[in-house]
N, C-alpha and C. Protein backbone atom coordinates (compact mmCIF):
# COMPACT_ATOMS: atom_id res chain seq x y z
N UNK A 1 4.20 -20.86 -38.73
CA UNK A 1 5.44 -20.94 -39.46
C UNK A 1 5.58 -19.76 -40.43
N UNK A 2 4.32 -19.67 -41.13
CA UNK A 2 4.65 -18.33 -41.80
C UNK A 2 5.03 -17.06 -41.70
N UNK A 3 3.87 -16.75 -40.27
CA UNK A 3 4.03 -15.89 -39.50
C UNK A 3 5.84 -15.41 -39.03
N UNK A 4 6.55 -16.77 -38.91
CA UNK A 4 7.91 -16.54 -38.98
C UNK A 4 8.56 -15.85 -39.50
N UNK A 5 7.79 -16.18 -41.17
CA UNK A 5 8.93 -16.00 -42.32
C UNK A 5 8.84 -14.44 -42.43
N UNK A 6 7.45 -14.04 -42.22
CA UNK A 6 6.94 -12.57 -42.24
C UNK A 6 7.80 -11.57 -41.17
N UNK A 7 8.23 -12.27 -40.09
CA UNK A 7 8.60 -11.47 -39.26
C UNK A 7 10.18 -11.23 -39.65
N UNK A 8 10.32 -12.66 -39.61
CA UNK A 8 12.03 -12.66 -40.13
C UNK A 8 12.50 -11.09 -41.22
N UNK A 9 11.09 -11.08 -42.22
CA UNK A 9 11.61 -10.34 -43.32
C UNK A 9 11.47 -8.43 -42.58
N UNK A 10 11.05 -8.75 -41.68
CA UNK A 10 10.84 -7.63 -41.28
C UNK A 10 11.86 -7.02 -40.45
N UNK A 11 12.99 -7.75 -40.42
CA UNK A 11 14.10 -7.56 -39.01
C UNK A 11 15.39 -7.25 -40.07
N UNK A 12 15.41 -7.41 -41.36
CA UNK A 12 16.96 -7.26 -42.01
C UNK A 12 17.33 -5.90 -42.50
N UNK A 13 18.55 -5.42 -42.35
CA UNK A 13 19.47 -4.33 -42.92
C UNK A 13 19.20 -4.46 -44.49
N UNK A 14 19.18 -2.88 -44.95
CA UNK A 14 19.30 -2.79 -46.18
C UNK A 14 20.76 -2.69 -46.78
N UNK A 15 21.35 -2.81 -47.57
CA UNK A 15 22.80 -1.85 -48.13
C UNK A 15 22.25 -0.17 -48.45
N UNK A 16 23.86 0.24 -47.94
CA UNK A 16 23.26 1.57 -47.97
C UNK A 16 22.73 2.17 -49.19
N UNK A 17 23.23 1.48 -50.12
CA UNK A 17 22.46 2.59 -51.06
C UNK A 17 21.11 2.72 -51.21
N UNK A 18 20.04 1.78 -50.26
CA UNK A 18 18.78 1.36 -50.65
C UNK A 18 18.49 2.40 -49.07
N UNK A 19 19.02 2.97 -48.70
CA UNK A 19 18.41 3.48 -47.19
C UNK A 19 17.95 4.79 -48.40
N UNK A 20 17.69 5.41 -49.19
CA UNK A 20 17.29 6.38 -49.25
C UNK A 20 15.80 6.84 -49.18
N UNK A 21 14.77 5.84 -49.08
CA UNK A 21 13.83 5.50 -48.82
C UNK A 21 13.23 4.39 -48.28
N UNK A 22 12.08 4.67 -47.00
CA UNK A 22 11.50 3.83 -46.41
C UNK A 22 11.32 2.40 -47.02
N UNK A 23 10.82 2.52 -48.34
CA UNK A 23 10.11 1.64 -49.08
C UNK A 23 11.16 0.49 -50.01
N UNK A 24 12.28 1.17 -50.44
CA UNK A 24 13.90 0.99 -50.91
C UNK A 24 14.01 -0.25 -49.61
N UNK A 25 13.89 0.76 -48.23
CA UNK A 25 14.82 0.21 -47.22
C UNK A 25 14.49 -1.37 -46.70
N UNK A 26 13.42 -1.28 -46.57
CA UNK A 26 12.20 -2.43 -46.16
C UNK A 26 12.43 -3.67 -47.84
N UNK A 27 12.73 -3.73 -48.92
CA UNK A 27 12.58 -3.80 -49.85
C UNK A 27 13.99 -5.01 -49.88
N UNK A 28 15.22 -3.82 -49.53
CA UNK A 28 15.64 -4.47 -50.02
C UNK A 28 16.60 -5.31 -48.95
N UNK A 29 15.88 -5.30 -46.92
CA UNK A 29 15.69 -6.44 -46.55
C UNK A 29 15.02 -7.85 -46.85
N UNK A 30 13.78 -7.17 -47.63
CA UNK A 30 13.12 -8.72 -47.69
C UNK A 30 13.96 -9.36 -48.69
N UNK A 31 14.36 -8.62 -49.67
CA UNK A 31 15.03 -9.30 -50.89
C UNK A 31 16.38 -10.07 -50.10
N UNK A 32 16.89 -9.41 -48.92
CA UNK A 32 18.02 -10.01 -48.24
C UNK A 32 17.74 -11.39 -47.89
N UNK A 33 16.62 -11.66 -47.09
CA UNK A 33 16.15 -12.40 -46.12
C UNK A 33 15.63 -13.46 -47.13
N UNK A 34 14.69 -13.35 -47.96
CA UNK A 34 14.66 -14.15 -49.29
C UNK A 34 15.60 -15.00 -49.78
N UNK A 35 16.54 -14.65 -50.07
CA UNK A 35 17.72 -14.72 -50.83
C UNK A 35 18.38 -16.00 -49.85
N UNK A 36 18.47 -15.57 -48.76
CA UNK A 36 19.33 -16.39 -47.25
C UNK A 36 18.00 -17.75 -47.27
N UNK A 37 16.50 -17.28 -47.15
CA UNK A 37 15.91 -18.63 -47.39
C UNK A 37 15.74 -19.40 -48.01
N UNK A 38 16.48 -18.99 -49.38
CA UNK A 38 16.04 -19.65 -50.59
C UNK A 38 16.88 -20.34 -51.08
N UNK A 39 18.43 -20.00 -50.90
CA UNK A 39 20.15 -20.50 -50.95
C UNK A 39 19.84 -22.10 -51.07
N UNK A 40 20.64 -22.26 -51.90
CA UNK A 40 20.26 -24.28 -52.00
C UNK A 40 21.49 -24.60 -50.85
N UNK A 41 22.45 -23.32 -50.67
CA UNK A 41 23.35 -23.51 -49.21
C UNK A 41 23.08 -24.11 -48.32
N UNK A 42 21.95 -23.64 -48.11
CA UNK A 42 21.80 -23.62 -46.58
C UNK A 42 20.11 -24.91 -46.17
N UNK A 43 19.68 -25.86 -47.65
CA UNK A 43 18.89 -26.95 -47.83
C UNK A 43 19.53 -28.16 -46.95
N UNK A 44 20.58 -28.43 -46.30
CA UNK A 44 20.82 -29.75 -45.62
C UNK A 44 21.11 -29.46 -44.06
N UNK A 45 19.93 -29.81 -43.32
CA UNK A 45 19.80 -29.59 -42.16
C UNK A 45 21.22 -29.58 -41.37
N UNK A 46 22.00 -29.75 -41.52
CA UNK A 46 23.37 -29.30 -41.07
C UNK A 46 23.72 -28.11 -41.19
N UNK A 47 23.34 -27.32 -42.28
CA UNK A 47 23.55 -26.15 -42.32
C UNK A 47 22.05 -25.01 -41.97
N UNK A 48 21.54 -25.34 -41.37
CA UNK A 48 19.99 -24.54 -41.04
C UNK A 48 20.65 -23.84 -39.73
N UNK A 49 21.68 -23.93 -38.96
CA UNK A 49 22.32 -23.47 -38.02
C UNK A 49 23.11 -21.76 -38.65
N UNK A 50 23.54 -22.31 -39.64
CA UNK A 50 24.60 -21.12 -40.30
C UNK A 50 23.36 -20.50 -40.84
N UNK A 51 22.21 -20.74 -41.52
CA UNK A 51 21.61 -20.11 -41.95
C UNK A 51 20.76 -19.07 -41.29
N UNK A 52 20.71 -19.74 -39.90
CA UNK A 52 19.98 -18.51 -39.05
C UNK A 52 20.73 -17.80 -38.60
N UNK A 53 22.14 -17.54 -38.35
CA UNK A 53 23.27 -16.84 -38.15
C UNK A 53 23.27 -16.05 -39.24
N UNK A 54 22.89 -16.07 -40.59
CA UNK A 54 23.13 -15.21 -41.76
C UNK A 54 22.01 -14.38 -41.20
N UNK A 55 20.89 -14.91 -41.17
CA UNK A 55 19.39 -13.91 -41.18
C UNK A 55 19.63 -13.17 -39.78
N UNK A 56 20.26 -13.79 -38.84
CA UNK A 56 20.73 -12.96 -37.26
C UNK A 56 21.44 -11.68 -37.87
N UNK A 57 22.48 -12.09 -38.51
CA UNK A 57 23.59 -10.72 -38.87
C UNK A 57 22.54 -9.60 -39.85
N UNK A 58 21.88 -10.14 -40.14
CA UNK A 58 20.75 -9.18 -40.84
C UNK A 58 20.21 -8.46 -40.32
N UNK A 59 19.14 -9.04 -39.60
CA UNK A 59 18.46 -8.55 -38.23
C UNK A 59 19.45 -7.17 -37.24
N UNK A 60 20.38 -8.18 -36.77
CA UNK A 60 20.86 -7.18 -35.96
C UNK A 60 20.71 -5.47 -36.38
N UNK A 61 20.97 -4.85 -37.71
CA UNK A 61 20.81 -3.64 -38.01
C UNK A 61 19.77 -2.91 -38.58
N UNK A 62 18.63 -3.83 -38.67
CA UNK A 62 17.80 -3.50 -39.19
C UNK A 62 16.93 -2.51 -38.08
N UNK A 63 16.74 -2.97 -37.16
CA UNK A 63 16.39 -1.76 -35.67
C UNK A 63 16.89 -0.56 -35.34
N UNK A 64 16.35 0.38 -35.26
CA UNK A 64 16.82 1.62 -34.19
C UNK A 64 16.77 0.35 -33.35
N UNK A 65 17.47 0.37 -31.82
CA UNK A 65 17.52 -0.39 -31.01
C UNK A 65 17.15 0.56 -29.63
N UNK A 66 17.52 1.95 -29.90
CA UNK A 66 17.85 3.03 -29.05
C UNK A 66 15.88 3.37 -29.07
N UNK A 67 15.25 3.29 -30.32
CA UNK A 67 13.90 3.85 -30.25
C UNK A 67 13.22 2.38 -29.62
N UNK A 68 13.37 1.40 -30.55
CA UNK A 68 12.41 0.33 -29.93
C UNK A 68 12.60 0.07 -28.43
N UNK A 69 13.65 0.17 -28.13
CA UNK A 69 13.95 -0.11 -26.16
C UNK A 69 13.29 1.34 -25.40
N UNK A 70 13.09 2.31 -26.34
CA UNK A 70 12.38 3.48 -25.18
C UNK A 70 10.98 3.56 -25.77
N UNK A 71 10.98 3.09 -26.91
CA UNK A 71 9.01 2.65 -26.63
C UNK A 71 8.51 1.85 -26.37
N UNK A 72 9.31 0.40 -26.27
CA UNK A 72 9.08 -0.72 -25.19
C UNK A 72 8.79 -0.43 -24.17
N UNK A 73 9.85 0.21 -23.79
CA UNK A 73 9.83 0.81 -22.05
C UNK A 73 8.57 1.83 -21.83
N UNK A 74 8.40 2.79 -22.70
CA UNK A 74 7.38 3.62 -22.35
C UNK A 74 7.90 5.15 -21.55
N UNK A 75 7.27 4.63 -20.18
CA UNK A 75 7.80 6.07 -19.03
C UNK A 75 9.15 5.69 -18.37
N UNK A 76 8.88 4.29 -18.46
CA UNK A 76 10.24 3.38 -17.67
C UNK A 76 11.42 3.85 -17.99
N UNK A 77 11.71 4.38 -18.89
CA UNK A 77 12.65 4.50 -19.97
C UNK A 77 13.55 5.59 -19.32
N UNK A 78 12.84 6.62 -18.83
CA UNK A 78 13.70 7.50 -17.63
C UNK A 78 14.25 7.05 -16.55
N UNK A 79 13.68 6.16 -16.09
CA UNK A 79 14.68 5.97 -14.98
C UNK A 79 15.59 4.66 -14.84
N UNK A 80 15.69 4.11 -16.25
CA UNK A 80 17.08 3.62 -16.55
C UNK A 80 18.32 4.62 -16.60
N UNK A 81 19.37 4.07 -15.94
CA UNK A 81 20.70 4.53 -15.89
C UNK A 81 21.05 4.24 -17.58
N UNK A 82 21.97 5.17 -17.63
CA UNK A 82 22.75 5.39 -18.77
C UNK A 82 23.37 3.57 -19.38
N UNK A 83 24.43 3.53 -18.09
CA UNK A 83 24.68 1.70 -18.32
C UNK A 83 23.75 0.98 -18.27
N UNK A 84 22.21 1.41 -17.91
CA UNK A 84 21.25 0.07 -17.83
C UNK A 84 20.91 0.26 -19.02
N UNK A 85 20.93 1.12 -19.97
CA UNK A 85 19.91 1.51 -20.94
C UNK A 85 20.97 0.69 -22.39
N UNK A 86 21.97 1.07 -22.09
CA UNK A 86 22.99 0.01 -22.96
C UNK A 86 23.17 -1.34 -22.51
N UNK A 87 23.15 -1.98 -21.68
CA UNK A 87 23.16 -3.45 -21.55
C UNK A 87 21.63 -3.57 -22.06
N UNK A 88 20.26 -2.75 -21.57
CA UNK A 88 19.02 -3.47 -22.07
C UNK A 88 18.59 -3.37 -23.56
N UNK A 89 19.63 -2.45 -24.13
CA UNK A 89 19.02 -2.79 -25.57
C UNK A 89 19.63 -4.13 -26.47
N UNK A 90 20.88 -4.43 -26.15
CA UNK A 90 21.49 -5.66 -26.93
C UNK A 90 20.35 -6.82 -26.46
N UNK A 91 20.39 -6.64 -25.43
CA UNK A 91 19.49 -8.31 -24.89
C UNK A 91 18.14 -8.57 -25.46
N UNK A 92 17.35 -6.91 -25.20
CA UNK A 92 15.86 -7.12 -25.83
C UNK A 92 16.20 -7.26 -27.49
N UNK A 93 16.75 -7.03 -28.28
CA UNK A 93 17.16 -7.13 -29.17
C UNK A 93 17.57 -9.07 -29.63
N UNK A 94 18.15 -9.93 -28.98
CA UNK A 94 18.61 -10.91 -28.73
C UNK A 94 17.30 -11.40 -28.18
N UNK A 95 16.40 -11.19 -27.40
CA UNK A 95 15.55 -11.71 -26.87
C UNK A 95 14.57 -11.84 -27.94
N UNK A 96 14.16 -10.49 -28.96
CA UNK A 96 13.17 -10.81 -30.21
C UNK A 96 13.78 -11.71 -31.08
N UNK A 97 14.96 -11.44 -31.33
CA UNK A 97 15.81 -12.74 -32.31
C UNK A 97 15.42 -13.88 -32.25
N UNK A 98 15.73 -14.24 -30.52
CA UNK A 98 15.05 -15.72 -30.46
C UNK A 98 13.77 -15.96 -29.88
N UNK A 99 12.81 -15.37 -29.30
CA UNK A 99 11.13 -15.41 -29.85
C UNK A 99 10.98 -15.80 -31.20
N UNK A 100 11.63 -14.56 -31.85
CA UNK A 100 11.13 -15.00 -33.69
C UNK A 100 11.64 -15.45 -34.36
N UNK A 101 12.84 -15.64 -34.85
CA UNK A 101 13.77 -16.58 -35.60
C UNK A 101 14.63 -17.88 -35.18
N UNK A 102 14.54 -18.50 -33.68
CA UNK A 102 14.62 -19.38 -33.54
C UNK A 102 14.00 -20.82 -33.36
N UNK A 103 12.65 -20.46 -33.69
CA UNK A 103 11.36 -21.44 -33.97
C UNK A 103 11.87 -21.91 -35.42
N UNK A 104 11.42 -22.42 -36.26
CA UNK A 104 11.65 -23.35 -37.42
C UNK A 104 11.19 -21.90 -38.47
N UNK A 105 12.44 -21.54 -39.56
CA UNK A 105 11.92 -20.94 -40.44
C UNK A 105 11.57 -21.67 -41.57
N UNK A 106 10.47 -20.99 -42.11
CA UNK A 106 10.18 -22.06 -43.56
C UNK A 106 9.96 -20.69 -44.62
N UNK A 107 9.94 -21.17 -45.61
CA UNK A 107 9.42 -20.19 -46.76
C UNK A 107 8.66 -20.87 -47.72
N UNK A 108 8.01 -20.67 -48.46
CA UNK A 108 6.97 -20.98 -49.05
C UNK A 108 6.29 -20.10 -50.12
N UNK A 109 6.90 -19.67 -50.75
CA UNK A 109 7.04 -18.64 -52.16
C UNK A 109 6.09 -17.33 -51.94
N UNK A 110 6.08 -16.91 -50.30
CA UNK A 110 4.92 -15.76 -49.91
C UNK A 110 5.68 -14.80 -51.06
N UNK A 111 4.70 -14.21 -51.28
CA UNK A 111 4.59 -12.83 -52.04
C UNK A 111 4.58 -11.22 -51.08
N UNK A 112 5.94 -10.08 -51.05
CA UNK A 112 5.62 -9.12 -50.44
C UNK A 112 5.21 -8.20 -51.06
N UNK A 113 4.25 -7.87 -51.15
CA UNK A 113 3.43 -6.56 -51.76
C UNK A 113 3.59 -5.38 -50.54
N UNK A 114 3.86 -4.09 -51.92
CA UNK A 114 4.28 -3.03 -51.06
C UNK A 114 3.19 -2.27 -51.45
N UNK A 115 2.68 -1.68 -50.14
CA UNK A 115 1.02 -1.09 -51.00
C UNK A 115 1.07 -0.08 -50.50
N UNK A 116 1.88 0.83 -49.46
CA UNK A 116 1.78 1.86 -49.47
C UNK A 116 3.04 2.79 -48.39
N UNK A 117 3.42 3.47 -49.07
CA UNK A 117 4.62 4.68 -47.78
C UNK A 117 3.76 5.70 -47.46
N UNK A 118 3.98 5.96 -46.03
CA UNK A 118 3.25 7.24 -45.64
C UNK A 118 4.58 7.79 -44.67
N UNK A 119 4.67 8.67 -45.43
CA UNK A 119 5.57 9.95 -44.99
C UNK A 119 5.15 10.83 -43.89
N UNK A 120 5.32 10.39 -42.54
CA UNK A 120 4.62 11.32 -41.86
C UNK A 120 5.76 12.70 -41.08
N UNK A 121 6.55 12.79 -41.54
CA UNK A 121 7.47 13.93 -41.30
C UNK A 121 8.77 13.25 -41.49
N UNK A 122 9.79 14.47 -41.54
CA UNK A 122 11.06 14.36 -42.28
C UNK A 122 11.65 12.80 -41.36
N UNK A 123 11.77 12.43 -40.42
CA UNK A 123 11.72 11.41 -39.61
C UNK A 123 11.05 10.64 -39.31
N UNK A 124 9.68 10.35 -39.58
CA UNK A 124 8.86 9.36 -39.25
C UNK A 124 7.78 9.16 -40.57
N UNK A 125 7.91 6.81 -40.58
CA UNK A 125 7.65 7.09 -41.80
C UNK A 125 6.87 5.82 -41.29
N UNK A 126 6.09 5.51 -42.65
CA UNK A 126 5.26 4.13 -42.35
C UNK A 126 5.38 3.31 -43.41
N UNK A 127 5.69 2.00 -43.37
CA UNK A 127 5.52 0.91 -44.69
C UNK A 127 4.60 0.04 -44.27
N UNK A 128 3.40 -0.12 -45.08
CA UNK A 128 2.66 -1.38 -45.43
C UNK A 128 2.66 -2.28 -46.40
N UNK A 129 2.81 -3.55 -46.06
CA UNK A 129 3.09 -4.74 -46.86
C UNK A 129 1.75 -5.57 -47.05
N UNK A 130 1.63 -6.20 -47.32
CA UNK A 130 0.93 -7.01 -47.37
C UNK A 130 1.54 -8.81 -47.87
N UNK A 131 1.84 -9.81 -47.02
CA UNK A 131 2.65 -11.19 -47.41
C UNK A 131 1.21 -11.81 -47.88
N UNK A 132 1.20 -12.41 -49.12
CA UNK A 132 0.43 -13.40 -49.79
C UNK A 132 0.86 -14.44 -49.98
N UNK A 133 0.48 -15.57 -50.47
CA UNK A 133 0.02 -16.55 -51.13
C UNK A 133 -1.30 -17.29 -51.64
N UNK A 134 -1.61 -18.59 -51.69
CA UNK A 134 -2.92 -18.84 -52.05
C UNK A 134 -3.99 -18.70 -50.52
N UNK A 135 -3.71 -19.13 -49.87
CA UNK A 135 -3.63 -19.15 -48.45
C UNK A 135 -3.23 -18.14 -47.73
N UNK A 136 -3.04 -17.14 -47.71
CA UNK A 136 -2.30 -16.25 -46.87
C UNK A 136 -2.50 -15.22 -46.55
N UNK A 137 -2.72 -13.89 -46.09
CA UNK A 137 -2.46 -12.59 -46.56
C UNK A 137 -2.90 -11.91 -45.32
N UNK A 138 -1.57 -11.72 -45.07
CA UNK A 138 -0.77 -11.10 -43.52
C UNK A 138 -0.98 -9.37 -43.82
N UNK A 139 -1.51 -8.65 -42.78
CA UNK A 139 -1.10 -7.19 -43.46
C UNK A 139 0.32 -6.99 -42.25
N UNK A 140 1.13 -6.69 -42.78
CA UNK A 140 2.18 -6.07 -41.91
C UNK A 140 2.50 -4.51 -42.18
N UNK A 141 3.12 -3.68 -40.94
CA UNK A 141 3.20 -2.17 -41.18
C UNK A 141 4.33 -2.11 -40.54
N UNK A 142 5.53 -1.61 -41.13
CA UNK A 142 6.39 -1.37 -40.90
C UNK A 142 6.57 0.28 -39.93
N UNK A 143 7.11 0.55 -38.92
CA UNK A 143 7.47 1.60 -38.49
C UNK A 143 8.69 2.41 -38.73
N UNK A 144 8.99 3.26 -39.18
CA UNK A 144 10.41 3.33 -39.16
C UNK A 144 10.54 5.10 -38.90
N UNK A 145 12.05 5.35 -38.66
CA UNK A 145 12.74 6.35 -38.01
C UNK A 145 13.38 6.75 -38.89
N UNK A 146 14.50 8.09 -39.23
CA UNK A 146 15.14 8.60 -40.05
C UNK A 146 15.77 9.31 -38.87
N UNK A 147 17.69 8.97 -39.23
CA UNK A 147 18.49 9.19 -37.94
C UNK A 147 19.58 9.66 -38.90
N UNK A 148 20.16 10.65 -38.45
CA UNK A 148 21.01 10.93 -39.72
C UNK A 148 20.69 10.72 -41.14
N UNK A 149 21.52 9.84 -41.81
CA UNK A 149 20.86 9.71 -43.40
C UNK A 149 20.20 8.08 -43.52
N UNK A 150 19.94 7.32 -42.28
CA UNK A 150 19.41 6.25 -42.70
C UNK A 150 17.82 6.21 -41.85
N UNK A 151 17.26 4.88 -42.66
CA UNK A 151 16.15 4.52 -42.10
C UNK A 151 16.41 3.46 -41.22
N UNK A 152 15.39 3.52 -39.94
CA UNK A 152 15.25 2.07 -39.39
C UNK A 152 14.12 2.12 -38.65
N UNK A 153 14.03 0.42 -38.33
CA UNK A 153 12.62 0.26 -38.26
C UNK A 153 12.42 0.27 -36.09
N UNK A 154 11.43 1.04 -36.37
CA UNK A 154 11.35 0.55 -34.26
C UNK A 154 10.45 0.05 -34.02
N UNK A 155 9.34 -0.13 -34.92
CA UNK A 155 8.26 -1.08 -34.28
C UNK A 155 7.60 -1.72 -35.98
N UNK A 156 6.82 -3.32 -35.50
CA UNK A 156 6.52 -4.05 -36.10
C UNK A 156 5.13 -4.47 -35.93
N UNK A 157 4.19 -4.10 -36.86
CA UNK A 157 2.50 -4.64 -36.89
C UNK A 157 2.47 -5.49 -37.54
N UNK A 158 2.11 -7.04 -37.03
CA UNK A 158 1.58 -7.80 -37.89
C UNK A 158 0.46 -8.60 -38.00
N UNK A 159 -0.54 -8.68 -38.17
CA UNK A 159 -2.07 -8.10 -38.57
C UNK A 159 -2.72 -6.96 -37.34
N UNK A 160 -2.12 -6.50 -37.01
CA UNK A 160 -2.39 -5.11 -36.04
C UNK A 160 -2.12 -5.25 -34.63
N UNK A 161 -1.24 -6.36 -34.37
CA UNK A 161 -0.33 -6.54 -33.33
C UNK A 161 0.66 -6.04 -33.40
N UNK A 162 0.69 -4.73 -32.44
CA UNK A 162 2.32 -4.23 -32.66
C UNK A 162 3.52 -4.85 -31.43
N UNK A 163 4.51 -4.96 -32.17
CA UNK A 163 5.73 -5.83 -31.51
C UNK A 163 6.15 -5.36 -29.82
N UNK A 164 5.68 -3.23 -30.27
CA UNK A 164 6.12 -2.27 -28.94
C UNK A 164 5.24 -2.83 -27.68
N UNK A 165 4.02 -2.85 -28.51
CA UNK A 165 3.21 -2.58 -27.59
C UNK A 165 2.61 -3.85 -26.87
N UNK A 166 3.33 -4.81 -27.64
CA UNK A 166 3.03 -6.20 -26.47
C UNK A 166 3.97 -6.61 -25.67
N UNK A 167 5.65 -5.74 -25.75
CA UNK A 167 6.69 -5.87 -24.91
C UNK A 167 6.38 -4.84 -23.87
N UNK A 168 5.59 -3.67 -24.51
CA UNK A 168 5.64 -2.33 -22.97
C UNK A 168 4.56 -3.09 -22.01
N UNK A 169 3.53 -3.82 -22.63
CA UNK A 169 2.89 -4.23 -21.66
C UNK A 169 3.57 -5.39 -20.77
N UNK A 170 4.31 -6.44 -21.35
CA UNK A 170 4.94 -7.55 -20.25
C UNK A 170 6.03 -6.60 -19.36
N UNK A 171 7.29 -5.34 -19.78
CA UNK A 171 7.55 -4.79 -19.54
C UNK A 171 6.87 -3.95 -18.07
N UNK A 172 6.28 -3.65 -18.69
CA UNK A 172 5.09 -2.29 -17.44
C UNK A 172 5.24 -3.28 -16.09
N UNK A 173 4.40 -4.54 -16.47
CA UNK A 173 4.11 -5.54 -15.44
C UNK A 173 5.69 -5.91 -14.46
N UNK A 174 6.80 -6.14 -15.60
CA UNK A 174 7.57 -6.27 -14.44
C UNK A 174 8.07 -5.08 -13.27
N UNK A 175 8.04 -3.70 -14.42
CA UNK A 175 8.92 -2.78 -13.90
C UNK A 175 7.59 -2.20 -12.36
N UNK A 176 6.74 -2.41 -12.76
CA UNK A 176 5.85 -1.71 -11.48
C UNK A 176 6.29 -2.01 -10.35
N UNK A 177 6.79 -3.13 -10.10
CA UNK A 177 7.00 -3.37 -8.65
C UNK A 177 8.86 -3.90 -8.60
N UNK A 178 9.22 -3.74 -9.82
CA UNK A 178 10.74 -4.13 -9.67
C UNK A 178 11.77 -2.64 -10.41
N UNK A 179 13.04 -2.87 -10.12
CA UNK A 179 13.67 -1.86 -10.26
C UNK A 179 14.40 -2.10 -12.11
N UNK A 180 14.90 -1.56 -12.77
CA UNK A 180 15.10 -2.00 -14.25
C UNK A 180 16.29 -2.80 -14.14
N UNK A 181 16.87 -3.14 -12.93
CA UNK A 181 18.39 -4.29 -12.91
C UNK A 181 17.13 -5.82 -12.69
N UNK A 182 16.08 -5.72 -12.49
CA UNK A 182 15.48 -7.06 -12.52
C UNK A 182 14.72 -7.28 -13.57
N UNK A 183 14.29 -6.15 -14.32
CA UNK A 183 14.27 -6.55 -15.61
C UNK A 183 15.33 -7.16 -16.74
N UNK A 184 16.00 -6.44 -16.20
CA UNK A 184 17.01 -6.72 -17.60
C UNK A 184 17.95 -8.03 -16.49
N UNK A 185 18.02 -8.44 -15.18
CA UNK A 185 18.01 -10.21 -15.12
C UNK A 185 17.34 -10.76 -15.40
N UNK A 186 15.85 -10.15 -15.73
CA UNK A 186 14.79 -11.52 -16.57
C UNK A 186 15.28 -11.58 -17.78
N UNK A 187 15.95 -10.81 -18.90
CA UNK A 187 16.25 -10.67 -19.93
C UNK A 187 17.68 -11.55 -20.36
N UNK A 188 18.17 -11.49 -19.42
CA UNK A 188 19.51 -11.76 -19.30
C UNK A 188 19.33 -13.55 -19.48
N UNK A 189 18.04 -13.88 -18.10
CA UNK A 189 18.11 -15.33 -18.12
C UNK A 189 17.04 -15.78 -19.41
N UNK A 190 16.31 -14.82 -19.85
CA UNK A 190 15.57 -16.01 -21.05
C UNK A 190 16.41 -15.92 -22.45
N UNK A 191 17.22 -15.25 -22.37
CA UNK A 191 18.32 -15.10 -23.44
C UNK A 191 19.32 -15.99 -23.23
N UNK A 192 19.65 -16.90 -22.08
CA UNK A 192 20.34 -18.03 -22.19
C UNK A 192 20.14 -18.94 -21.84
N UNK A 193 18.90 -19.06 -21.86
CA UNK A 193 17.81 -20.35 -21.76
C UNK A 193 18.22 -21.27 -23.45
């Protein structure tokens, strides 16, 4: 369950004025995502529906969508068509949504500690967190991109499981022996499951 809440915080849009840094950017999603779990709004299970629709609209921009779908993919990534490569990023996108935020979110007063930015060129950057409590302490590492004047994130470590690299591998497996229109119908059907 926690593991949820960790991931959740890891998927939200900043406002722009906070994109000017990695650390800003990441920052002042969690404070987003926080905020949406914590709402006395959204406390009567009638409304836990709208509430994951708030943290969805979050999510949605918080991704390059364009980087995480071609390092998912890997080599695959070339020989998607132009139209395959735009229908497969909304879905894999929709597909992590509901892997991770449609299980039961809870919160539980974790603590995000920001322990370190590593600047590894004018475009590529790194955030490490660390989520606490008495009980707890997740290291997460944020990946992120610099695209024009904003940041976003394309891949997600959380305790040294990265998000890319356990989709390129289910990925790899389908595309070896199938063409990328049967990937993205597997995508298609566990997204409206």
């Amino acid at each position: 369950m926690r593991i949820l809440f960790l991931f959740i915080i890891l998927l939200l849009p900043a406002p722009a004025v906070s994109q000017d840094n990695p650390t800003s950017y990441i920052r002042a999603n969690v404070d987003k995502v926080v905020s949406i779990l914590t709402s006395p709004e959204y406390e009567s299970e009638t409304n836990k529906t709208e509430q994951l629709r708030q943290i969805e609209a979050v999510v949605d921009n918080f991704f390059d969508a364009e980087e995480l779908s071609k390092r998912s993919l890997g080599q695959y990534w070339r020989i998607f068509t132009p139209e395959q490569k735009q229908e497969f990023q909304p879905l894999f996108l929709k597909l992590i949504k509901q892997v991770y935020l449609k299980k039961s979110i809870t919160y539980n007063d974790e603590v995000v500690n920001y322990n370190q930015e590593i600047i590894k060129s004018d475009t590529l950057a790194e955030v490490h967190t660390t989520i606490t409590s008495p009980n707890l302490n997740i290291p997460i590492i944020y990946y992120m991109i610099r695209k024009d004047v904003s940041w976003k994130v394309y891949d997600v470590s959380v305790e040294n499981v990265s998000l890319i690299k356990n989709y390129r591998s289910q990925f790899r497996s389908i595309l070896q022996n199938n063409s990328p229109d049967k990937l993205i119908a597997t995508l298609r059907e566990k997204t409206n499951e």
